[in-house]
N, C-alpha and C. Protein backbone atom coordinates (compact mmCIF):
# COMPACT_ATOMS: atom_id res chain seq x y z
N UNK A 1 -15.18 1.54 1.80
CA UNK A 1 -16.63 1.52 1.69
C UNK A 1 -17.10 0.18 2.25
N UNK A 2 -18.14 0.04 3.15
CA UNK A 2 -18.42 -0.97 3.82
C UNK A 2 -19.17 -2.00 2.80
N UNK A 3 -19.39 -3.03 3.62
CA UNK A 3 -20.49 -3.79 1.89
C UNK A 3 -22.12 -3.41 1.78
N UNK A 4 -22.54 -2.98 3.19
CA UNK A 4 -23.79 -1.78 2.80
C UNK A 4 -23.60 -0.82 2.29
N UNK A 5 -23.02 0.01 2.41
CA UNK A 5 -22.38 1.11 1.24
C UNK A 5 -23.02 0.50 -0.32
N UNK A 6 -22.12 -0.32 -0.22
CA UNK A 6 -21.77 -1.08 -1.89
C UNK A 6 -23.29 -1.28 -2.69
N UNK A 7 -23.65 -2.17 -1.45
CA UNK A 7 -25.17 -2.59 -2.11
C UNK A 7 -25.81 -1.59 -2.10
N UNK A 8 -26.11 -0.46 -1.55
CA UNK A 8 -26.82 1.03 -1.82
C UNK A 8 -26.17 1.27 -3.00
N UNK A 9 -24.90 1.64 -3.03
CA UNK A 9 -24.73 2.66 -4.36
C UNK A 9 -25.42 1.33 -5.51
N UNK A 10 -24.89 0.68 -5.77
CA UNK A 10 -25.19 -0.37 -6.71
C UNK A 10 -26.01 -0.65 -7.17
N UNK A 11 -27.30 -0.44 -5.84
CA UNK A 11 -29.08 -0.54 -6.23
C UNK A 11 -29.26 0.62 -6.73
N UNK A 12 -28.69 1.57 -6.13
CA UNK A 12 -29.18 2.93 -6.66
C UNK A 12 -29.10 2.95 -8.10
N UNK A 13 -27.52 2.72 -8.41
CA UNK A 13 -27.42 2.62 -9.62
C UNK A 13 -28.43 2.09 -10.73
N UNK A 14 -28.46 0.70 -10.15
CA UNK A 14 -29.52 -0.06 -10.89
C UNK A 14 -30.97 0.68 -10.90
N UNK A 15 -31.46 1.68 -10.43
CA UNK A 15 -32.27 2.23 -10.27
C UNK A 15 -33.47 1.38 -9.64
N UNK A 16 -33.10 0.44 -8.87
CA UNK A 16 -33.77 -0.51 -7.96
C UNK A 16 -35.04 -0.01 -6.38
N UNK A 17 -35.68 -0.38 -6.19
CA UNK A 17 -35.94 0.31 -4.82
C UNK A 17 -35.41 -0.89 -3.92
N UNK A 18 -35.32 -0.75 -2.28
CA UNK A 18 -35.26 -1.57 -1.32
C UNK A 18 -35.82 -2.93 -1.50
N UNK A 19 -37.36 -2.83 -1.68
CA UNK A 19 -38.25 -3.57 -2.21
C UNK A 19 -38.12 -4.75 -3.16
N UNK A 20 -37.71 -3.62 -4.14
CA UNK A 20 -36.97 -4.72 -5.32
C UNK A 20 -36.24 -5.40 -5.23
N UNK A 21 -35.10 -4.97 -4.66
CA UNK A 21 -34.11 -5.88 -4.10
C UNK A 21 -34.62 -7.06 -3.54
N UNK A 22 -35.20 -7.14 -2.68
CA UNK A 22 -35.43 -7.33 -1.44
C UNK A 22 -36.45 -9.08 -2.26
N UNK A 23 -37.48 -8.49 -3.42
CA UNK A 23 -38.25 -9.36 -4.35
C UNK A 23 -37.01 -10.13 -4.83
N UNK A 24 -35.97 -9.97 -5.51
CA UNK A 24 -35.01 -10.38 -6.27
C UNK A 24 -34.26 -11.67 -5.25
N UNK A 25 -34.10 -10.91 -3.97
CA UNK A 25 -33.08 -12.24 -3.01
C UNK A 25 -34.02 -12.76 -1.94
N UNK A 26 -35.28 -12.35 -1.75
CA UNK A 26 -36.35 -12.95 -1.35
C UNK A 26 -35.90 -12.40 0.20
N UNK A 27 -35.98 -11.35 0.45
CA UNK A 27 -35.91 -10.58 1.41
C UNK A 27 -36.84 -9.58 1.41
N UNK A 28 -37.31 -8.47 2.77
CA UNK A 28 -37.79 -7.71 3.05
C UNK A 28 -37.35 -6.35 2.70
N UNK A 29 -38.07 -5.31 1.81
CA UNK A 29 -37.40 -4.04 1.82
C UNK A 29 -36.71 -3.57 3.38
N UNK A 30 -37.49 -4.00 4.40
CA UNK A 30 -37.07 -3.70 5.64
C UNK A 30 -35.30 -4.40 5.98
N UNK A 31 -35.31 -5.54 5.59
CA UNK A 31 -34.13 -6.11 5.35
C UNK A 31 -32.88 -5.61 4.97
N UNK A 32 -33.14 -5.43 3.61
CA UNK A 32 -32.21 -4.49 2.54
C UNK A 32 -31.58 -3.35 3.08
N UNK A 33 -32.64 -2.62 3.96
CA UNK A 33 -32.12 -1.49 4.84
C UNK A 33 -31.14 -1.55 5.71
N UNK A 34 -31.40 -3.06 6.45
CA UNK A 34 -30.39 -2.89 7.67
C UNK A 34 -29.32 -3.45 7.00
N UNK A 35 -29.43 -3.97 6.05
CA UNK A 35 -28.06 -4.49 5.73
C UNK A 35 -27.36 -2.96 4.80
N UNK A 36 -28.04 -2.41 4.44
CA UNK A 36 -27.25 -1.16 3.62
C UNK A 36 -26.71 -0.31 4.64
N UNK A 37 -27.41 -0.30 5.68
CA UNK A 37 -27.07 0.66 7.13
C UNK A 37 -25.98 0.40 7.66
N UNK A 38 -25.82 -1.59 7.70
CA UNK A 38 -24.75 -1.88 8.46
C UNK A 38 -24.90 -2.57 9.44
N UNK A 39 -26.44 -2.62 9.58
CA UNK A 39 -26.56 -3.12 11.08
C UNK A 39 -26.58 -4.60 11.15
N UNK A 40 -27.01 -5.29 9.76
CA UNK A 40 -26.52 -6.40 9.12
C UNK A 40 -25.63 -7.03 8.67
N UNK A 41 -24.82 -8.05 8.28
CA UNK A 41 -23.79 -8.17 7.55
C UNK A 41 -24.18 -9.21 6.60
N UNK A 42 -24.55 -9.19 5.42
CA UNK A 42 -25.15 -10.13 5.01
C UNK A 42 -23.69 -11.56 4.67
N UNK A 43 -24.46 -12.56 4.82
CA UNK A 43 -23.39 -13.53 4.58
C UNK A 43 -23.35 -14.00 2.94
N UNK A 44 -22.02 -15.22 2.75
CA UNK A 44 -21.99 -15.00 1.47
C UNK A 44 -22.84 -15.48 0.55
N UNK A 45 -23.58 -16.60 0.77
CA UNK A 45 -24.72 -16.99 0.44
C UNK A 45 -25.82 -15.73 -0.61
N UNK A 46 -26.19 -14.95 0.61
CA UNK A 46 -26.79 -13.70 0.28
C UNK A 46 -26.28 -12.89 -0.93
N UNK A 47 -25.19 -12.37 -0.87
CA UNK A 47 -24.09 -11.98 -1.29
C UNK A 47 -24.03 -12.17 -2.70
N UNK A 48 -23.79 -13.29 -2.78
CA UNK A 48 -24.13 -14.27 -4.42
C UNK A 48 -25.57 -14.12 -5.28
N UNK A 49 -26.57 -14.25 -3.93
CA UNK A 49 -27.78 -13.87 -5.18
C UNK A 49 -28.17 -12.26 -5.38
N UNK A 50 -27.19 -11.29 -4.32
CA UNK A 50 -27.30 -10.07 -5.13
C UNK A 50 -26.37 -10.11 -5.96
N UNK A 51 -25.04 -9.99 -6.49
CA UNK A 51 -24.15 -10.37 -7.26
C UNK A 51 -25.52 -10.35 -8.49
N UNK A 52 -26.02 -12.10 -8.52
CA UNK A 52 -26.66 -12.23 -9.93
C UNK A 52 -28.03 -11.13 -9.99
N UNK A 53 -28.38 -10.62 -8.81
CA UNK A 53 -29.97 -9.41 -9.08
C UNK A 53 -29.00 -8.55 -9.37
N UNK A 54 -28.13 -7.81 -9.19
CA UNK A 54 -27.22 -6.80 -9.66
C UNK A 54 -27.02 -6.93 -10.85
N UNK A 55 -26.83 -8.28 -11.44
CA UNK A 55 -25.89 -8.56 -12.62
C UNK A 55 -24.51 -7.66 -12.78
N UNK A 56 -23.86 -8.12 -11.76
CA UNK A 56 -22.08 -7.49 -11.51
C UNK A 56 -21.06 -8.55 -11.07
N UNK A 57 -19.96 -8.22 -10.81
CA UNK A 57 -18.78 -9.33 -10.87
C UNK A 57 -18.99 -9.56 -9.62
N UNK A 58 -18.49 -10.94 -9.31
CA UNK A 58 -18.86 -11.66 -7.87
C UNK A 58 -17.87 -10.22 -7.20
N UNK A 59 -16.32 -10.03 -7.48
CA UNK A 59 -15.64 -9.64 -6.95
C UNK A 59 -16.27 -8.07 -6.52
N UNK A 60 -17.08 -7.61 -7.35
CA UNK A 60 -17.40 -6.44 -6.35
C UNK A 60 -18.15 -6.55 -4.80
N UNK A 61 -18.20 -7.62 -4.76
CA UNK A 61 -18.96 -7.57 -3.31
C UNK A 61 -18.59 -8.76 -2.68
N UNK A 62 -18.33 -9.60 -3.10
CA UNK A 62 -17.08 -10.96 -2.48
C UNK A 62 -15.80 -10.17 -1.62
N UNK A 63 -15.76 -10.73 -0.83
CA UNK A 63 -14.53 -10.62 -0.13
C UNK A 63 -13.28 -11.48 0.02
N UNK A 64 -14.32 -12.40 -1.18
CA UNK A 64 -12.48 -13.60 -0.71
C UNK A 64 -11.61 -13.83 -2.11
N UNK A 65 -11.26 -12.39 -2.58
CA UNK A 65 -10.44 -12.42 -3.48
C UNK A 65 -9.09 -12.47 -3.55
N UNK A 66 -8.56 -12.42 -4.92
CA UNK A 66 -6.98 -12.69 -4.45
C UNK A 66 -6.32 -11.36 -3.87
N UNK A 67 -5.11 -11.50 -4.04
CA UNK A 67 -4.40 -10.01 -3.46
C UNK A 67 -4.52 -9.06 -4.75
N UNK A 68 -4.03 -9.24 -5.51
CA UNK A 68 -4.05 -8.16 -6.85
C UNK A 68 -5.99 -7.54 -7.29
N UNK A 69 -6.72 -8.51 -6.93
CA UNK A 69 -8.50 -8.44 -7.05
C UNK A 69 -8.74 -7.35 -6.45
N UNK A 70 -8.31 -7.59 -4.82
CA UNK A 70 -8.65 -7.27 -3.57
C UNK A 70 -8.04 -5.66 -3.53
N UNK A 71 -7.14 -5.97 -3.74
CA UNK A 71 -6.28 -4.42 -3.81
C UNK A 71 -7.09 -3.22 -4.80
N UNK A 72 -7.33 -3.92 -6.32
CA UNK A 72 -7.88 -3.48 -7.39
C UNK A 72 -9.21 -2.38 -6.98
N UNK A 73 -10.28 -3.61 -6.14
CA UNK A 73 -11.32 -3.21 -5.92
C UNK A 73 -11.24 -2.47 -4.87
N UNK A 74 -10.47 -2.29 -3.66
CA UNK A 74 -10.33 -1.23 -2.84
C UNK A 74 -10.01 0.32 -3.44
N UNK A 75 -9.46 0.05 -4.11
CA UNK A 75 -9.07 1.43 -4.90
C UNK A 75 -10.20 2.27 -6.00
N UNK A 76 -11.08 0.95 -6.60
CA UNK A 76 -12.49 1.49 -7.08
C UNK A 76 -13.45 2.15 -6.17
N UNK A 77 -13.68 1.29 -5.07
CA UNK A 77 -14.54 2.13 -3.87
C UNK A 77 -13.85 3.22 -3.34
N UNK A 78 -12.80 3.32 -3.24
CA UNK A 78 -12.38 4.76 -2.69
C UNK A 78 -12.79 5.57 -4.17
N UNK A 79 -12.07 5.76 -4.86
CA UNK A 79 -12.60 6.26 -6.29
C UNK A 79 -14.44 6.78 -6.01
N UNK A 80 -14.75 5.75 -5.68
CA UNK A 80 -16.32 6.05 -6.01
C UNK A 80 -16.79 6.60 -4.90
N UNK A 81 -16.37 7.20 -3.82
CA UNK A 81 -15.92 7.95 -2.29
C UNK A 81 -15.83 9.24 -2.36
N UNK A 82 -14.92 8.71 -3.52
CA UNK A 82 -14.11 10.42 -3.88
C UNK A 82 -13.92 10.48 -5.24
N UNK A 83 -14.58 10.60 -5.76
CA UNK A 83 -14.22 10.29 -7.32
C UNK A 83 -13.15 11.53 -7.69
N UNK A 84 -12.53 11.26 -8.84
CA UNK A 84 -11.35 11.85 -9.29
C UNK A 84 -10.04 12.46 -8.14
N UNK A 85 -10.24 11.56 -7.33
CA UNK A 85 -8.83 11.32 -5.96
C UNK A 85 -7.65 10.44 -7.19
N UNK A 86 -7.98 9.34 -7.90
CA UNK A 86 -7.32 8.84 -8.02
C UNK A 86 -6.81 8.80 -9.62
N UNK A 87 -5.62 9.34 -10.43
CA UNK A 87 -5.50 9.54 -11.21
C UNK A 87 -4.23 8.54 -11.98
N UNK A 88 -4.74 8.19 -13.12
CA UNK A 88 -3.74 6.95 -13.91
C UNK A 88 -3.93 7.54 -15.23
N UNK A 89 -2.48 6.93 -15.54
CA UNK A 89 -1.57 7.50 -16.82
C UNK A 89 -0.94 6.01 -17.40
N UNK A 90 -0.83 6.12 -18.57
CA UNK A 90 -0.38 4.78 -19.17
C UNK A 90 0.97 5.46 -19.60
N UNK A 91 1.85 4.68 -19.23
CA UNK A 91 3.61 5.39 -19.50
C UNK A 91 4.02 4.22 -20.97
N UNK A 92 5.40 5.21 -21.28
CA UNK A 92 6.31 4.58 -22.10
C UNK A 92 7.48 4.56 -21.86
N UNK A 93 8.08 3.38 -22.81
CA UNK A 93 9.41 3.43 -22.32
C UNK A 93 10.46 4.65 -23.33
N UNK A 94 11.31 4.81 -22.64
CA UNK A 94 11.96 6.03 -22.86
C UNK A 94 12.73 5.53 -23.98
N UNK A 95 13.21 6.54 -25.12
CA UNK A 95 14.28 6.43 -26.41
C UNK A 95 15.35 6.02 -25.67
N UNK A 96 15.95 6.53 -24.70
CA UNK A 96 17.18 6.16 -23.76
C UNK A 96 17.90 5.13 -24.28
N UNK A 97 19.42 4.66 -24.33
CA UNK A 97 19.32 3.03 -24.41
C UNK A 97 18.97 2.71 -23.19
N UNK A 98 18.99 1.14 -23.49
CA UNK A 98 18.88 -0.18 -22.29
C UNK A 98 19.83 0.32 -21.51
N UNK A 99 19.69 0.26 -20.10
CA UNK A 99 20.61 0.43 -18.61
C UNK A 99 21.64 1.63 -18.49
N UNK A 100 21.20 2.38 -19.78
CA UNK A 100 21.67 3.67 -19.71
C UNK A 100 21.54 4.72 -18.77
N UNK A 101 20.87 4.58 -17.81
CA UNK A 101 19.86 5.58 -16.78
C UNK A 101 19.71 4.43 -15.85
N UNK A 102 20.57 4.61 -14.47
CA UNK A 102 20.23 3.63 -12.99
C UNK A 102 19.27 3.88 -12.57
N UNK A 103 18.79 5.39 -13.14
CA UNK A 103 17.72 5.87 -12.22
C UNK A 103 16.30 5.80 -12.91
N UNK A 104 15.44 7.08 -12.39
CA UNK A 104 14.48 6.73 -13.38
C UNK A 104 13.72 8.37 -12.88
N UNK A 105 12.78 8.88 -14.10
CA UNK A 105 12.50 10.10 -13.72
C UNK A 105 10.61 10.14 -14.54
N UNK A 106 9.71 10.51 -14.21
CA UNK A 106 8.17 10.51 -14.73
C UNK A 106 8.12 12.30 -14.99
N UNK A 107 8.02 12.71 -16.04
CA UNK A 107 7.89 13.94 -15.91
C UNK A 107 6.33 14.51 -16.29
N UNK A 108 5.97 15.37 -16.25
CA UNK A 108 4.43 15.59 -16.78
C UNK A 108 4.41 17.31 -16.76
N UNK A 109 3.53 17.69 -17.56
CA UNK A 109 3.01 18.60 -18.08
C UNK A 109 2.09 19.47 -17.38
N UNK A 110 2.86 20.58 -17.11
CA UNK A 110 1.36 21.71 -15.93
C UNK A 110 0.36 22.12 -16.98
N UNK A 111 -0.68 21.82 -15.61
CA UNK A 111 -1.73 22.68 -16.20
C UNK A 111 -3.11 22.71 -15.33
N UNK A 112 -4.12 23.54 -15.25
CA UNK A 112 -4.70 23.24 -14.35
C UNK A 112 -5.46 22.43 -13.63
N UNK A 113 -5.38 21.02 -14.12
CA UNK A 113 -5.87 20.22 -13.84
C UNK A 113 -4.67 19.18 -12.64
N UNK A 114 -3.70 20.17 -12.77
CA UNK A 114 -2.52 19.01 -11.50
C UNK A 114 -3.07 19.68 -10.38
N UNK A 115 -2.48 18.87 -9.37
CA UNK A 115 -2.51 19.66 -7.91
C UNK A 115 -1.67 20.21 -7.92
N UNK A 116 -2.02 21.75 -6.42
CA UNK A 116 -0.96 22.26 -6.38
C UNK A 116 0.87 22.19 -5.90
N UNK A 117 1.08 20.88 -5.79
CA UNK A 117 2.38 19.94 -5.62
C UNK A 117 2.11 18.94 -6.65
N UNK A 118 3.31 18.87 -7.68
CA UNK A 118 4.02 17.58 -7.91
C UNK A 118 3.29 16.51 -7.38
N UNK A 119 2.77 15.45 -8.29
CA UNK A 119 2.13 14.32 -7.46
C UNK A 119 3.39 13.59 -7.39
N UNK A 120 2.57 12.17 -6.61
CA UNK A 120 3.49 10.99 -6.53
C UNK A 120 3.48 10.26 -7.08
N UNK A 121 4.05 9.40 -7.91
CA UNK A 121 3.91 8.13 -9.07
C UNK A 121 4.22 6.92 -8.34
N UNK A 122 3.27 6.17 -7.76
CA UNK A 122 3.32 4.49 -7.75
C UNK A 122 3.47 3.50 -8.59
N UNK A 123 4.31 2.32 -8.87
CA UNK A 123 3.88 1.51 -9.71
C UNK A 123 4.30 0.01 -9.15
N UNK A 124 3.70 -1.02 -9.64
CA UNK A 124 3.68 -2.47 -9.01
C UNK A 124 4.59 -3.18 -9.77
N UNK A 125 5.71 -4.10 -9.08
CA UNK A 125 6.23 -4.96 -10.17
C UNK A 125 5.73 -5.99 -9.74
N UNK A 126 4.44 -5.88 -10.23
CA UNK A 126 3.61 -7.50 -10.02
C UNK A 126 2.73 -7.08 -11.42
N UNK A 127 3.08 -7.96 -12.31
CA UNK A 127 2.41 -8.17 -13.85
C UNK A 127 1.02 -7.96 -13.60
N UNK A 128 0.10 -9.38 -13.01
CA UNK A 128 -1.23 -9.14 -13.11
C UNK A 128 -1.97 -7.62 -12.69
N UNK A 129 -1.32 -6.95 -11.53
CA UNK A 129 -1.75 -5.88 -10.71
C UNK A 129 -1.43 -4.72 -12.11
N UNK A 130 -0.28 -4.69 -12.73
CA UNK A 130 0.07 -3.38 -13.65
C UNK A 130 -1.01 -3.81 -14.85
N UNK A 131 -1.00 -5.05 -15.18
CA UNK A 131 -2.39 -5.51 -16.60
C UNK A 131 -3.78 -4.85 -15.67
N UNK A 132 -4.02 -4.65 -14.58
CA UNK A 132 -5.35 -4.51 -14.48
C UNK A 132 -5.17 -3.16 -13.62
N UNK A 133 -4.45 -2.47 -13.93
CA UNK A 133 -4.16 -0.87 -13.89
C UNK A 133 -4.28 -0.56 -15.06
N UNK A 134 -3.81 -0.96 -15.84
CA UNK A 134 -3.59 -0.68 -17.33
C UNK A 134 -4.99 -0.56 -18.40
N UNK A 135 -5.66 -1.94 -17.74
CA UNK A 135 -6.84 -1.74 -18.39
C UNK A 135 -7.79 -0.75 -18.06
N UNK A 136 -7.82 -0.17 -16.37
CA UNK A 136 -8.44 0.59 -15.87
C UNK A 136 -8.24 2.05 -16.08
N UNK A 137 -6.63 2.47 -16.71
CA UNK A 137 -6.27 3.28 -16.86
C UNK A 137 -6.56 3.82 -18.43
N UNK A 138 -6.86 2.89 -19.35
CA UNK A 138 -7.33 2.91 -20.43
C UNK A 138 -9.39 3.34 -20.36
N UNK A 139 -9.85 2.88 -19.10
CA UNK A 139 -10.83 3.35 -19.10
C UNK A 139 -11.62 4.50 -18.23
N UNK A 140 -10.45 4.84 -17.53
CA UNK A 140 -10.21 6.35 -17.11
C UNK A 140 -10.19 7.61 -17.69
N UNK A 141 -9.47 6.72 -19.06
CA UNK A 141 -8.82 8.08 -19.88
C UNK A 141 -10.13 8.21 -21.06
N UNK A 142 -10.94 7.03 -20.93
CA UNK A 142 -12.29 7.43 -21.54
C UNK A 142 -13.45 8.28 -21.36
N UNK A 143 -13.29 8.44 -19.69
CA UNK A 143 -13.94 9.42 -19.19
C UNK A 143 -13.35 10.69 -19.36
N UNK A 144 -12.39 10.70 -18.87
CA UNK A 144 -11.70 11.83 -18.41
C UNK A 144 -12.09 12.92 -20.57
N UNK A 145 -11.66 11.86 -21.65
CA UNK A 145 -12.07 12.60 -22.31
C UNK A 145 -13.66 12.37 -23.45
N UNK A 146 -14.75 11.96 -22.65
CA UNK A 146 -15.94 12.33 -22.40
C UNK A 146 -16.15 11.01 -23.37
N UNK A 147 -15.90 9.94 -23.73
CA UNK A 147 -16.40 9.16 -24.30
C UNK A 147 -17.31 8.18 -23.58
N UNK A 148 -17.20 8.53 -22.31
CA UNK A 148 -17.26 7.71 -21.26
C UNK A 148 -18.46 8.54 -20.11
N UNK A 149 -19.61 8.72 -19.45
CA UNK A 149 -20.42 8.69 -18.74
C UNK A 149 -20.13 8.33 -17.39
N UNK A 150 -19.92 9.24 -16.23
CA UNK A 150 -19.58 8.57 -15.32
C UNK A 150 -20.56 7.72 -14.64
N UNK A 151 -21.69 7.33 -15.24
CA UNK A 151 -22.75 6.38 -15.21
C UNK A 151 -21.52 4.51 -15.68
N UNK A 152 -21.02 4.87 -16.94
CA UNK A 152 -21.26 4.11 -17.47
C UNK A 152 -19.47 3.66 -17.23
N UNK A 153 -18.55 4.46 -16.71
CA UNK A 153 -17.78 3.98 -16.04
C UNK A 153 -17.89 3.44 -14.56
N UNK A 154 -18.75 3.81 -13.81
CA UNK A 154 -19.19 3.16 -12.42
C UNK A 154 -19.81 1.70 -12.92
N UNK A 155 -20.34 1.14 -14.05
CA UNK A 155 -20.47 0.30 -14.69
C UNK A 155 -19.60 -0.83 -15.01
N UNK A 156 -18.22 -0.14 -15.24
CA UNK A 156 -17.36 -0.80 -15.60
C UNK A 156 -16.81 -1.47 -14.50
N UNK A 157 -16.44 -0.66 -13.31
CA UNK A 157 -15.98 -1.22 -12.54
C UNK A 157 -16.78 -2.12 -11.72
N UNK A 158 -18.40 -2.15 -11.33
CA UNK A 158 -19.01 -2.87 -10.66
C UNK A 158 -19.39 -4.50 -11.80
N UNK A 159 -18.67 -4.41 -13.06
CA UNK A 159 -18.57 -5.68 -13.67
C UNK A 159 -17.13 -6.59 -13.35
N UNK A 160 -16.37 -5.53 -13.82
CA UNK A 160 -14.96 -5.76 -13.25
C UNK A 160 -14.52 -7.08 -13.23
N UNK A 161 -14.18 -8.08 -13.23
CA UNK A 161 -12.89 -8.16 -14.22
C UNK A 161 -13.83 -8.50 -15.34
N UNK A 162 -15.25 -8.90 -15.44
CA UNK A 162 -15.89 -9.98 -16.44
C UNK A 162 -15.99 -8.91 -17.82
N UNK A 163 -15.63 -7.90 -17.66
CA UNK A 163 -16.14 -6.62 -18.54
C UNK A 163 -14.73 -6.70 -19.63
């Protein structure tokens, strides 16, 4: 998702007009446009005082995050692209003993909510990246069983990490 993309869905969200925006970072509704279009790129300066008119995490619209940030938030905008493309499960460790099993096996439960193939299971052995899967995956599973608004999870993530 480009960073005009971002700032559209985001205003939208906020239930903002062009205008407003535009009052907030001392720009032109005409402005706001070209930069949501693309035809702009706003710099980071800019950037920062939508951040605070948004009231959202620098990192949703910053680009100079770390690798584990950067990765994080690419995977929210696709999500919000395609919503429910991307599906997380919080695992356990198996009764098994310790180093009993070289291998390793994820099994799961049919039903109609899988695709029609076997998915694929990714996972990171990088700590910070699996803590902030983990937390995300904990607030996935809030939606998924309705405690959660997909208002108010698109929320979550455009606060992200400050939430």
């Amino acid at each position: 998702m480009t960073t005009g993309e971002k700032i559209k869905r985001i205003r939208q969200h906020r239930g903002m007009t062009q205008k407003e925006l535009g009052d907030a970072v001392g720009l032109t509704a005409n402005r706001i446009a070209q930069y949501e279009m693309g035809y702009r790129v706003p710099k980071a300066t800019l950037l920062e005082k939508m951040v605070e008119a948004f009231n959202v995490s620098r990192e949703c619209l910053l680009e100079e995050n770390g690798m584990a940030v950067a990765m994080l938030e690419q995977l929210f905008w696709l999500d919000e692209e395609m919503p429910g493309i991307i599906k997380l499960a919080e695992t356990s460790r198996s009764t098994a003993g310790y180093n009993t099993n070289s291998g390793f096996s994820l099994q799961y439960d049919d039903n109609d909510d899988w695709p029609a193939r076997p998915p694929v299971a990714m996972w990171f052995d990088f700590t910070i990246l699996d803590d902030f899967l983990r937390d995300w995956a904990k607030v996935q599973r809030a939606l998924r069983d309705g405690e959660l608004s997909r208002e108010q999870y698109f929320e979550w993530k455009i606060r992200w990490p400050e939430e």
